[in-house]
N, C-alpha and C. Protein backbone atom coordinates (compact mmCIF):
# COMPACT_ATOMS: atom_id res chain seq x y z
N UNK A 1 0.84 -1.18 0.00
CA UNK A 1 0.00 0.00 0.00
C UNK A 1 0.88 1.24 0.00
N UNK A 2 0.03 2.06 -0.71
CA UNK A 2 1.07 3.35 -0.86
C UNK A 2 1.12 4.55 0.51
N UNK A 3 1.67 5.44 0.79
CA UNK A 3 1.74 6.07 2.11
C UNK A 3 0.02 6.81 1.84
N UNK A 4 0.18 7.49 0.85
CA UNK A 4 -1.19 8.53 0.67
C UNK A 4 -2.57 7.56 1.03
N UNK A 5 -2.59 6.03 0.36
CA UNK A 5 -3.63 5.13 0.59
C UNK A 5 -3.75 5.36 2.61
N UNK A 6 -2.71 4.78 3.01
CA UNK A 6 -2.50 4.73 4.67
C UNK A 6 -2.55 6.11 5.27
N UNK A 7 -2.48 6.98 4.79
CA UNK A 7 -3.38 8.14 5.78
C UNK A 7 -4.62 8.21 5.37
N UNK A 8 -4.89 8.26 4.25
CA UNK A 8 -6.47 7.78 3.91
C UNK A 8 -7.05 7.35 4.85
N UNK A 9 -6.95 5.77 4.98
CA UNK A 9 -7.24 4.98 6.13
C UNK A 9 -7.18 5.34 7.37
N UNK A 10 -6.15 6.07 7.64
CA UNK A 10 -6.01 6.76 9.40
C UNK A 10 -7.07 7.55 9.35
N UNK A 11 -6.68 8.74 8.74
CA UNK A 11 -8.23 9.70 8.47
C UNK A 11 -9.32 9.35 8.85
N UNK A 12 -9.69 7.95 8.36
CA UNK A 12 -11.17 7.23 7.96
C UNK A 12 -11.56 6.96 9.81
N UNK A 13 -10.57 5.93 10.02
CA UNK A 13 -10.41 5.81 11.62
C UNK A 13 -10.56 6.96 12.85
N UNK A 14 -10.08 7.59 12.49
CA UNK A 14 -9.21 8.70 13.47
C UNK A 14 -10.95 9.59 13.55
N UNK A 15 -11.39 10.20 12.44
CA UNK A 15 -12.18 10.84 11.83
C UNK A 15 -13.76 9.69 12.57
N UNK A 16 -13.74 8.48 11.86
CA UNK A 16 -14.96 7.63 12.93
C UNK A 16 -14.86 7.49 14.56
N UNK A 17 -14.01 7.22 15.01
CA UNK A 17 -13.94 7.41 16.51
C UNK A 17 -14.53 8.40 17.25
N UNK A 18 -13.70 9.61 16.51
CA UNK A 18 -14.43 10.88 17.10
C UNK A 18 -15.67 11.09 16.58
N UNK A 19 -16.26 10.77 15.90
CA UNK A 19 -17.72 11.09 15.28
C UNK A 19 -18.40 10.49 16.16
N UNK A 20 -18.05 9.26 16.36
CA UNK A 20 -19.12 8.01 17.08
C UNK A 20 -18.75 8.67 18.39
N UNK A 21 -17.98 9.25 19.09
CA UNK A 21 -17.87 9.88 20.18
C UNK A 21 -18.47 11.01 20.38
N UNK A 22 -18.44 11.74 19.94
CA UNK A 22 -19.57 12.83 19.72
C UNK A 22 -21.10 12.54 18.95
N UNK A 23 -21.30 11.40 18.78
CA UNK A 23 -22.64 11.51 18.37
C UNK A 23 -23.18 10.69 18.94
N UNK A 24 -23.05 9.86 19.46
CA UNK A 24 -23.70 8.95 20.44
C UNK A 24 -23.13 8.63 22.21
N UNK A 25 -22.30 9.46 22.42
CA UNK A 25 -21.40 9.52 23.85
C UNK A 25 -21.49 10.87 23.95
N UNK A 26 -21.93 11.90 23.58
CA UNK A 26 -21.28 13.37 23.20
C UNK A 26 -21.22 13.82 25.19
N UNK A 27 -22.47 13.47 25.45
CA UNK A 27 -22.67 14.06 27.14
C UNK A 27 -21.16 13.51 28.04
N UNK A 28 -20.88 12.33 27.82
CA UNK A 28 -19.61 11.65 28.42
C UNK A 28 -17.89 12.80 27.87
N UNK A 29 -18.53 12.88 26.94
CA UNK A 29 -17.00 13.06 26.07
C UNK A 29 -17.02 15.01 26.58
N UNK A 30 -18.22 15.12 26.60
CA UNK A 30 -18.49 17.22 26.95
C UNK A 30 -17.72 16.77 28.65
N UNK A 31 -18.09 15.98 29.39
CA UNK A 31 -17.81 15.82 30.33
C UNK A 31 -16.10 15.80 31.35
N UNK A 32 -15.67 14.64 30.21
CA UNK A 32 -14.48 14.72 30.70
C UNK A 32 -13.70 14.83 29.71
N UNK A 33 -13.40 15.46 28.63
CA UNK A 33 -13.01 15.74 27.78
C UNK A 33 -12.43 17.43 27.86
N UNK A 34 -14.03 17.86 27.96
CA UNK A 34 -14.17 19.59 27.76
C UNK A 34 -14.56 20.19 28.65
N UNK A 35 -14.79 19.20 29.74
CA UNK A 35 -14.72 19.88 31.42
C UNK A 35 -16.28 21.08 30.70
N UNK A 36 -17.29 20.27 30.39
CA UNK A 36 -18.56 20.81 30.44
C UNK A 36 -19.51 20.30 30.86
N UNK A 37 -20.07 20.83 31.89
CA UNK A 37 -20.77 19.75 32.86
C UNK A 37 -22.30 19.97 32.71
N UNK A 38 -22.73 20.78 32.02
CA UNK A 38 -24.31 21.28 31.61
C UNK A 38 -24.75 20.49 30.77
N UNK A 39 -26.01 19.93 30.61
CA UNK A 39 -26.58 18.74 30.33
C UNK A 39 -27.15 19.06 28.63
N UNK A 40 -26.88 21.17 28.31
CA UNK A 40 -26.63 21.13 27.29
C UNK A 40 -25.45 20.87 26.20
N UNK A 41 -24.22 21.02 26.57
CA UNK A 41 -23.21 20.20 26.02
C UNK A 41 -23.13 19.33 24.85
N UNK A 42 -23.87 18.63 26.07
CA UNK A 42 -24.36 16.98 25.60
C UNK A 42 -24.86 17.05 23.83
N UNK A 43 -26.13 17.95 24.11
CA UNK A 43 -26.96 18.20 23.09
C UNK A 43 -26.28 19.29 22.02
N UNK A 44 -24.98 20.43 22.31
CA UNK A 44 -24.68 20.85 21.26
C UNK A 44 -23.82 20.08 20.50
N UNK A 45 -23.05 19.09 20.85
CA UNK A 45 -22.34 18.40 20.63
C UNK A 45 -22.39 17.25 19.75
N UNK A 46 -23.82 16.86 19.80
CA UNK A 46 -24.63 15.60 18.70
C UNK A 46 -24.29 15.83 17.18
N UNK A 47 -24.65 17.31 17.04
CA UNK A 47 -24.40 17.60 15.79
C UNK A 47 -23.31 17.91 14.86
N UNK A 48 -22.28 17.87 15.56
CA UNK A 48 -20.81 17.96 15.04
C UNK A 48 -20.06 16.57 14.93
N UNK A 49 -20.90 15.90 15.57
CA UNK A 49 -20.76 14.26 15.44
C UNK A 49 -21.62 13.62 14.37
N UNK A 50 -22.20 14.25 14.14
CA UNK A 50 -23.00 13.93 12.59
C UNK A 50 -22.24 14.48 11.54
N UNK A 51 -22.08 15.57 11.50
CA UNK A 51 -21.13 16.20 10.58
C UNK A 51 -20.01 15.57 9.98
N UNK A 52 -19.26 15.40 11.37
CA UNK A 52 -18.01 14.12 11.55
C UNK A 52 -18.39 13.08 10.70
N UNK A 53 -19.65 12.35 10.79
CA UNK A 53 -19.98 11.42 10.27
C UNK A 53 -20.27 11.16 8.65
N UNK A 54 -20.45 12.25 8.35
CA UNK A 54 -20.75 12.56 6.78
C UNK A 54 -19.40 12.67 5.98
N UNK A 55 -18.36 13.48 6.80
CA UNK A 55 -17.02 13.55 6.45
C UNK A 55 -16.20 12.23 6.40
N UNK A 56 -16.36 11.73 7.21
CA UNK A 56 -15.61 9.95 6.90
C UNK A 56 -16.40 9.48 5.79
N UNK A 57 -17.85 9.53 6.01
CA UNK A 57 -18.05 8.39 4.69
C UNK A 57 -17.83 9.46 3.56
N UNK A 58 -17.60 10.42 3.41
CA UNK A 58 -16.88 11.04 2.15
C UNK A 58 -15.91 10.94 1.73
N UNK A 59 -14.86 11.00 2.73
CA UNK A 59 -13.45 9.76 2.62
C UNK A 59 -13.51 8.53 2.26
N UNK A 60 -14.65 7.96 2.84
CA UNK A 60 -14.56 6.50 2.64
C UNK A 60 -14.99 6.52 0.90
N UNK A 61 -16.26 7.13 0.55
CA UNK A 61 -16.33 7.23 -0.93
C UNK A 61 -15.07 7.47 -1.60
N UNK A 62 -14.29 8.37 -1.17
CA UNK A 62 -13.58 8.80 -2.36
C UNK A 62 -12.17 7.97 -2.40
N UNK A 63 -12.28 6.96 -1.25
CA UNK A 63 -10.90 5.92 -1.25
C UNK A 63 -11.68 5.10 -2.12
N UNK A 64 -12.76 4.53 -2.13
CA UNK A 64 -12.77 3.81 -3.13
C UNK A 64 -13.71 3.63 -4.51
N UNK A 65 -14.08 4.98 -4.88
CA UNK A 65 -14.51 5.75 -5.89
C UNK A 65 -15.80 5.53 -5.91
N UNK A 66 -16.48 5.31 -5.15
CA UNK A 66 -17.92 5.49 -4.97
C UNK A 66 -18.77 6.40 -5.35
N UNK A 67 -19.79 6.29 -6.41
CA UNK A 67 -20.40 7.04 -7.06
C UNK A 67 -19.47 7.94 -7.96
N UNK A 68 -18.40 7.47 -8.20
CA UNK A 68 -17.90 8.86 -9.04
C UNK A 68 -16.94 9.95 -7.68
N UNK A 69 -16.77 9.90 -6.73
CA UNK A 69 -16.44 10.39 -5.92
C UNK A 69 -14.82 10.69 -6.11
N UNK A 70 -14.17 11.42 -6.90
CA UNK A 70 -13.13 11.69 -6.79
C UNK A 70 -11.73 12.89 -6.48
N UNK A 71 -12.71 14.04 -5.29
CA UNK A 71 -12.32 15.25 -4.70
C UNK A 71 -11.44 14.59 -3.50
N UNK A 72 -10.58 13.89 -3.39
CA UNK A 72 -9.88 13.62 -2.07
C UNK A 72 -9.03 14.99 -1.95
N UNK A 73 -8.25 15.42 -2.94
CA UNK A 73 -7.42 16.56 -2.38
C UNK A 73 -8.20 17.54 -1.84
N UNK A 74 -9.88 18.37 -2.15
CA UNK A 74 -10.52 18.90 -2.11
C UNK A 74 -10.58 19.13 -0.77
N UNK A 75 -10.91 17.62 -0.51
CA UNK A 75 -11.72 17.21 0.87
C UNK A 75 -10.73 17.82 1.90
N UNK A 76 -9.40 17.14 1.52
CA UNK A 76 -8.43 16.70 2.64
C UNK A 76 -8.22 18.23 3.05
N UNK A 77 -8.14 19.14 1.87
CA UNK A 77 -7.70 20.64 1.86
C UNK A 77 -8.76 21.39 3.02
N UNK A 78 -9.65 21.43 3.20
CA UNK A 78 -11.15 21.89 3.84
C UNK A 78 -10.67 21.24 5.18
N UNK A 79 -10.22 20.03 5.44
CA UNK A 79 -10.29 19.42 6.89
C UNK A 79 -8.77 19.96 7.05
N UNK A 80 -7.61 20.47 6.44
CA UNK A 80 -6.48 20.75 6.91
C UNK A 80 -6.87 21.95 7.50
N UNK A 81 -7.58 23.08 6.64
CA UNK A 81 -8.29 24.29 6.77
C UNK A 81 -8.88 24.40 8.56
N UNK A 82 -9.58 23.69 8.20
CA UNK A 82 -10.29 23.39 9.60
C UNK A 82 -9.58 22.80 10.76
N UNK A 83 -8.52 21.97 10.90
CA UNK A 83 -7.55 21.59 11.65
C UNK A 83 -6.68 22.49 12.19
N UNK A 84 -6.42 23.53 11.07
CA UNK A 84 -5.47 24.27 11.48
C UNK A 84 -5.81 25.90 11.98
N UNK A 85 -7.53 25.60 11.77
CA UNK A 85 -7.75 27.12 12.29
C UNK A 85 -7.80 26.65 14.13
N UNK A 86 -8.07 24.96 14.45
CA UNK A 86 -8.68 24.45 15.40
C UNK A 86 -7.11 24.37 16.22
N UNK A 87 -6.01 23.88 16.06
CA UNK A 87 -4.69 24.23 16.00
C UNK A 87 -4.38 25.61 16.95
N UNK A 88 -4.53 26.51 15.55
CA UNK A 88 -4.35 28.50 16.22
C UNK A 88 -5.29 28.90 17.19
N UNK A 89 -6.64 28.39 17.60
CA UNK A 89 -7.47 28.47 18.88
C UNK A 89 -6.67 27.78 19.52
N UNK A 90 -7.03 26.24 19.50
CA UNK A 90 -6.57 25.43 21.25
C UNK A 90 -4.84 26.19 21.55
N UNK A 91 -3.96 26.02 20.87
CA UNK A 91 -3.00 26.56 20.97
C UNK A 91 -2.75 27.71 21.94
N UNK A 92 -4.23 28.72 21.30
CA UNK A 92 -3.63 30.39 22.14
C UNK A 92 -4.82 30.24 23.28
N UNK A 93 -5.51 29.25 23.82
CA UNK A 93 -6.14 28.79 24.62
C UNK A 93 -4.68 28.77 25.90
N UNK A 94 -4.05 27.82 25.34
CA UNK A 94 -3.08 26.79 25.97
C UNK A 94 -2.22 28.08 26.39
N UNK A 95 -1.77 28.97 25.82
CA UNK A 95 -0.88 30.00 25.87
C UNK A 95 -1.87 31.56 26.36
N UNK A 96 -3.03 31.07 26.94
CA UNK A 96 -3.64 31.79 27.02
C UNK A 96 -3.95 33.55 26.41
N UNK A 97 -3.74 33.50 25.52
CA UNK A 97 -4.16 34.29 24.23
C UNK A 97 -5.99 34.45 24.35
N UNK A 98 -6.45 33.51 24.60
CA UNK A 98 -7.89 33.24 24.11
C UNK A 98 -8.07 33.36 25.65
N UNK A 99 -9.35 33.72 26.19
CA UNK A 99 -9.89 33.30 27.32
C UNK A 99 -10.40 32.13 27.21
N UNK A 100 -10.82 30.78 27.93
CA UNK A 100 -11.57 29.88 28.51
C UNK A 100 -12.47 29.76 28.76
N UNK A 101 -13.59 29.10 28.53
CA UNK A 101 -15.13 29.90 29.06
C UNK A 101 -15.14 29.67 30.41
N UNK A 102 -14.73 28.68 31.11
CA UNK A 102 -14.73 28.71 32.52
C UNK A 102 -13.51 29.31 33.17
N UNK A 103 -12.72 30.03 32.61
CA UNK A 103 -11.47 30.70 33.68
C UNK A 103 -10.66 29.58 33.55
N UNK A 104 -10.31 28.33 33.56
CA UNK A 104 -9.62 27.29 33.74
C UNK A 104 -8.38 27.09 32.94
N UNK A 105 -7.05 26.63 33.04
CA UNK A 105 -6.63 26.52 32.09
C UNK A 105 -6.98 25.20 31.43
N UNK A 106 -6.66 25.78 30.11
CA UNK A 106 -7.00 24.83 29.27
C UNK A 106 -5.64 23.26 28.92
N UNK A 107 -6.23 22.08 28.79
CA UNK A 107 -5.65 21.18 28.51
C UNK A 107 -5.04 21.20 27.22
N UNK A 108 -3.54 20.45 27.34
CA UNK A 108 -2.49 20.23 26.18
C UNK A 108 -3.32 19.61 25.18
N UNK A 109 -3.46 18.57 25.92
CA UNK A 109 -4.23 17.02 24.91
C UNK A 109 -5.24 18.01 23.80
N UNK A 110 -5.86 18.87 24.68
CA UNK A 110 -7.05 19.56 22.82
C UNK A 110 -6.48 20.27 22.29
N UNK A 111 -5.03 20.84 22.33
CA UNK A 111 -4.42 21.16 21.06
C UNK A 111 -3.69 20.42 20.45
N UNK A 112 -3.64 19.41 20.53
CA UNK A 112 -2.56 18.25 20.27
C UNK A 112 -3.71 17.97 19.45
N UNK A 113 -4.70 17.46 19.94
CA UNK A 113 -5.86 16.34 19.32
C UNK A 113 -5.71 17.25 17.48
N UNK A 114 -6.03 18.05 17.55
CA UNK A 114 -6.24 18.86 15.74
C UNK A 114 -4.83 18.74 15.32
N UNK A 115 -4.22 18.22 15.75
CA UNK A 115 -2.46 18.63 15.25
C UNK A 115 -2.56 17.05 14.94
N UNK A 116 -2.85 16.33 14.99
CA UNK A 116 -2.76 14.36 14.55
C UNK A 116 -3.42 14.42 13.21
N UNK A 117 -4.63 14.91 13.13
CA UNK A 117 -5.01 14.72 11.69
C UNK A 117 -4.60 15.80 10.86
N UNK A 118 -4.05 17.09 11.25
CA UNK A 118 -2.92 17.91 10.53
C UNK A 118 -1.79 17.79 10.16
N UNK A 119 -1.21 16.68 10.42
CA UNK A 119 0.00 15.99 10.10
C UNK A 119 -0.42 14.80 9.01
N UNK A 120 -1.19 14.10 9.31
CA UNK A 120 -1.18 13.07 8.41
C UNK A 120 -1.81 13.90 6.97
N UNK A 121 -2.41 14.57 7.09
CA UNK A 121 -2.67 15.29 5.73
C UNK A 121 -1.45 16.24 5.27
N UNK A 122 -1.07 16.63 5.79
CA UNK A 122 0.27 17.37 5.22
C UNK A 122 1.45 15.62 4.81
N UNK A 123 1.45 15.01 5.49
CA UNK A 123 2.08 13.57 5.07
C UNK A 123 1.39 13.00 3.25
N UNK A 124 0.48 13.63 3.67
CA UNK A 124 -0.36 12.93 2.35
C UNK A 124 -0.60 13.79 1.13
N UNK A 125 0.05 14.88 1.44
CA UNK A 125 0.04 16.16 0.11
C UNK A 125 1.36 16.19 -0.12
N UNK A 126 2.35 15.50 0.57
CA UNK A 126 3.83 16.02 -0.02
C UNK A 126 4.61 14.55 -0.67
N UNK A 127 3.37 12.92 -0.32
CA UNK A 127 3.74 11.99 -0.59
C UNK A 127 3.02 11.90 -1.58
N UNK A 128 1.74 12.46 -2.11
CA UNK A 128 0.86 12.40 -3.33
C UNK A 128 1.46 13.17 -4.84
């Protein structure tokens, strides 16, 4: 398998986990995740896990040409976009630049988390 195929695949993974975590766990994951303890959370959170969910199987189409599906650079470009604006927040969170909504500092791990699938796509535009 070629490297670009194998981030594909990570993507696909990496990208379902968190979907299925936010769309059917979302109250657990607002919880100890994002240190949000309001029982709305839960509920803003469903829908970005759907979203999530539409985005993998758009990956998943376009790994293996489903319907004609052949925008992978497109795609990948929009989720680097989005990774890396998610990146320059948690980041100046972390460096406190940004306020916190609760005063708290903010955790390493959620700026790290957008920096894993920002790497494998930059892996996959300079090996493509």
């Amino acid at each position: 398998m070629s490297i670009p195929v194998l981030c594909h695949a990570f993507l696909i993974l990496f990208g379902g986990f968190f979907a299925i975590q936010l769309a059917f766990n979302s109250q657990k994951f607002a919880e100890s995740s994002l240190r949000m303890d309001s029982p709305q959370a839960g509920y803003a959170l469903k829908p970005a896990g759907f979203i999530m969910c539409g985005v993998v199987l758009m990956l998943i189409a376009t790994l293996f040409g489903i319907g004609g599906f052949t925008g992978t650079k497109e795609l990948l470009a929009v989720m680097a976009v989005f990774c890396t604006m998610s990146v320059i927040f948690n980041g100046g969170q972390v460096l406190k630049v940004f306020p916190t909504f609760d005063g708290a500092d903010h955790d390493v791990k959620n700026a790290i988390r957008p920096l894993i699938p920002l790497v494998v796509i930059i892996i996959y535009f300079v090996t493509s």
